[in-house]
Protein backbone atom coordinates (compact mmCIF):
# COMPACT_ATOMS: atom_id res chain seq x y z
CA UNK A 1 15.76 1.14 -2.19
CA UNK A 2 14.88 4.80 -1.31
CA UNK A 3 11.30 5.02 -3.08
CA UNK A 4 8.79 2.26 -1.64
CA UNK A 5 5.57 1.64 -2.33
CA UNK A 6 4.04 -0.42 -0.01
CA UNK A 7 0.51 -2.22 -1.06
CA UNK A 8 -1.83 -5.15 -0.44
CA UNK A 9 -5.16 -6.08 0.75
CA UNK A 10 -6.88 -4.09 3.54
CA UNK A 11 -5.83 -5.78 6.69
CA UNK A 12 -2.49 -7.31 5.32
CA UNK A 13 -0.76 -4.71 7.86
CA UNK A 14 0.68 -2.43 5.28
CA UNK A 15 0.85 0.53 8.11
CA UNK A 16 2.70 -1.57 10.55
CA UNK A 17 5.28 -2.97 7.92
CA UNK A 18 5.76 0.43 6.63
CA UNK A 19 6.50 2.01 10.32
CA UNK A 20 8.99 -1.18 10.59
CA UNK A 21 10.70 -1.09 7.54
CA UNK A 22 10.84 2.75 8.36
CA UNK A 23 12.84 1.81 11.62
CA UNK A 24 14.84 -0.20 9.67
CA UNK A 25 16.30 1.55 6.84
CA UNK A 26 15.42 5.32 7.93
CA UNK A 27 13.33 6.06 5.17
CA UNK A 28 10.16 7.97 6.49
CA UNK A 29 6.76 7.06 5.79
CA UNK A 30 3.43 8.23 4.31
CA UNK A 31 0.07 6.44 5.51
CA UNK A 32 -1.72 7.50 2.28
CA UNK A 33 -5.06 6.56 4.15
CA UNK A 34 -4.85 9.50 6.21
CA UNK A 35 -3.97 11.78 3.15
CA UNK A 36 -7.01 10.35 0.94
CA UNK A 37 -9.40 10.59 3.92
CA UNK A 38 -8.75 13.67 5.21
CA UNK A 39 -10.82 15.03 3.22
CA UNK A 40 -13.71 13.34 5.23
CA UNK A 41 -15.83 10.53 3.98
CA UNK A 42 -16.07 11.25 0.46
CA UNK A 43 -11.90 11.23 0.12
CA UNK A 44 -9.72 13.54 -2.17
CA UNK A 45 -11.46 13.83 -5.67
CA UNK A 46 -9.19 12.10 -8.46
CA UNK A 47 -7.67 15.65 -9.33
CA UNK A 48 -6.86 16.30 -5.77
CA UNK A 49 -5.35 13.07 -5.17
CA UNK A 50 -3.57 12.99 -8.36
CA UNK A 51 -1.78 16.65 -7.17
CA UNK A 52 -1.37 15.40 -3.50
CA UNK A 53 0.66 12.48 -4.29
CA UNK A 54 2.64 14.61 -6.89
CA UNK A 55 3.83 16.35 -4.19
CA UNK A 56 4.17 13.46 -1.70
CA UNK A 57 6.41 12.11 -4.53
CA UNK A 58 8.39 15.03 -4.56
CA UNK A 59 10.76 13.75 -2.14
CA UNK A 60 14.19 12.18 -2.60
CA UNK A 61 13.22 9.16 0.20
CA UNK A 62 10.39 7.94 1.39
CA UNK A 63 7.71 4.68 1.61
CA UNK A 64 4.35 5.45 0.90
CA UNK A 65 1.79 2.67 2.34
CA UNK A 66 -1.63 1.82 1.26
CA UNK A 67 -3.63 0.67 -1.33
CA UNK A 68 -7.19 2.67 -1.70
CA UNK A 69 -8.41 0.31 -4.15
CA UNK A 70 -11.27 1.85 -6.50
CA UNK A 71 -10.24 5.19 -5.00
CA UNK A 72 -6.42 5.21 -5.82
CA UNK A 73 -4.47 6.35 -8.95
CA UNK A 74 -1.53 4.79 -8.64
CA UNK A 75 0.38 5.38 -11.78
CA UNK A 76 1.63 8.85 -9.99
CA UNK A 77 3.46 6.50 -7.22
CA UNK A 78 4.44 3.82 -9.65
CA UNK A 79 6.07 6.22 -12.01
CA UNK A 80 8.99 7.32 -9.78
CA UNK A 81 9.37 3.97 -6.95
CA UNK A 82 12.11 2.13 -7.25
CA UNK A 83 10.67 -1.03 -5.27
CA UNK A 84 7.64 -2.30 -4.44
CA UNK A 85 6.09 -4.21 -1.42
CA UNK A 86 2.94 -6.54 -2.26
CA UNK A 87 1.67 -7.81 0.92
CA UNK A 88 -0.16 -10.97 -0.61
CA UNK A 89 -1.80 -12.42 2.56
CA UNK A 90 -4.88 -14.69 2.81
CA UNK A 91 -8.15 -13.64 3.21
CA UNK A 92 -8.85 -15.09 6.59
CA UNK A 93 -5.31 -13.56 7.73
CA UNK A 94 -6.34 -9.92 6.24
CA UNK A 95 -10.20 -10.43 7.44
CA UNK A 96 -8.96 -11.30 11.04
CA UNK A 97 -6.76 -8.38 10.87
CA UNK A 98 -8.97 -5.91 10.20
CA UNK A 99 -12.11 -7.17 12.36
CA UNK A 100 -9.61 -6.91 15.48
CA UNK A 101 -8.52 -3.28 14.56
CA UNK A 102 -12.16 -1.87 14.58
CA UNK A 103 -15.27 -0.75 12.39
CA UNK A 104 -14.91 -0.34 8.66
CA UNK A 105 -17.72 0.71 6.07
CA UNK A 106 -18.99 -1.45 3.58
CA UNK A 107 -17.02 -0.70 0.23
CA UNK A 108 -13.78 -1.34 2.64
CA UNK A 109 -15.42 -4.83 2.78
CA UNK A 110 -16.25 -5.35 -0.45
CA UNK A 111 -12.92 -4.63 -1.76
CA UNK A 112 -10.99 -7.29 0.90
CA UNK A 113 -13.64 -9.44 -0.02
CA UNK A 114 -12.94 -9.55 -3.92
CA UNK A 115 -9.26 -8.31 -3.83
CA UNK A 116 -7.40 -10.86 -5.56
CA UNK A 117 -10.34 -11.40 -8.00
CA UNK A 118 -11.34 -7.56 -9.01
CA UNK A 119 -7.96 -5.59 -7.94
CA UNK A 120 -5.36 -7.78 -7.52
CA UNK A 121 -5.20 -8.49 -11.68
CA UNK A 122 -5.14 -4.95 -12.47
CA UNK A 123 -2.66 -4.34 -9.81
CA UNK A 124 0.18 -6.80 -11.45
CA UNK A 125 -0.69 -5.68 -15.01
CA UNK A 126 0.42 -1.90 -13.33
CA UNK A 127 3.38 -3.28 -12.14
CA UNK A 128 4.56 -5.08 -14.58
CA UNK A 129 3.89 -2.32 -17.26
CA UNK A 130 6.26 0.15 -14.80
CA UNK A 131 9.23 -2.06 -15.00
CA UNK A 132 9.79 -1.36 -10.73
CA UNK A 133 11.04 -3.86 -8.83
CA UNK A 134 8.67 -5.95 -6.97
CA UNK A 135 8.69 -7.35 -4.00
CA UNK A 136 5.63 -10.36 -2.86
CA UNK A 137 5.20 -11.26 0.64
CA UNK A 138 2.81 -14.00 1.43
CA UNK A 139 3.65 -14.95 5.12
CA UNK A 140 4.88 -12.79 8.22
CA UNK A 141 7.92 -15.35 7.96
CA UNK A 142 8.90 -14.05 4.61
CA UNK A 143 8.24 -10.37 5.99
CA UNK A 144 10.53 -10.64 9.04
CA UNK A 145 13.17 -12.53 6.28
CA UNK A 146 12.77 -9.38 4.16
CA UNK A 147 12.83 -6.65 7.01
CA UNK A 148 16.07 -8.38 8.32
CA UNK A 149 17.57 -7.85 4.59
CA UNK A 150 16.76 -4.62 4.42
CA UNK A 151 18.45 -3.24 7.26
């Protein structure tokens, strides 16, 4: 495992598995977020992202967290991962989750709020069609059992 991508609904605490999972296996991480957004409001156009995370895959090790939904093109990540993280909480836990970490615009909402029906398909036909190794988490028990494995 030296290529992680880590994904899931907004809310599902993809940044603070990523920093944990970076603690324990020494890999260093990537919040894409901040990459895509840096841009300001409008994000990276699909060109620029599409050449950013070219680069950002570059490296021999790393995790790269987050999911940017409509936004992302995540073929670039899923052709050279090895493994990936699905955080595959419920909606309440992901909606809680993100309500207590502060303001978020509307799309952000609409995507949490029809994840599993409008991205979540697409998302596992993408994974399956790359042959990586997936990993589902669907509880923070079976995310502390899977941290403690992977140190």
């Amino acid at each position: 495992m030296d290529r992680v991508l880590v994904l899931g609904r907004g809310g599902a605490g993809k940044s603070t598995f990523a920093r944990r999972l970076e603690v324990v296996t020494g890999l260093p991480v990537v919040e894409l977020d901040a990459v895509f957004w840096a841009a300001g409001l409008a994000g990276l156009s699909r060109e620029e992202w599409v050449a950013r995370q070219r680069e950002l895959v570059a490296g021999p090790r790393w995790v790269l967290e987050g999911d940017l939904g409509p936004y992302d093109v995540l073929e670039v990540r899923l052709a050279v991962a090895d493994t990936v993280v699905l955080l595959n909480f419920s909606l309440v836990r992901c909606v809680w989750r993100a309500v207590r970490r502060g303001r978020e615009r509307a799309d952000f909402w609409w995507w949490v709020l029809g994840y599993r029906r409008r991205s979540l398909p697409g998302l596992r036909r993408a994974l399956a069609a790359s042959g990586v190794d997936v990993v589902e988490l669907r509880s923070p028990v079976a995310v502390e059992r899977f941290l403690r494995s992977a140190g």
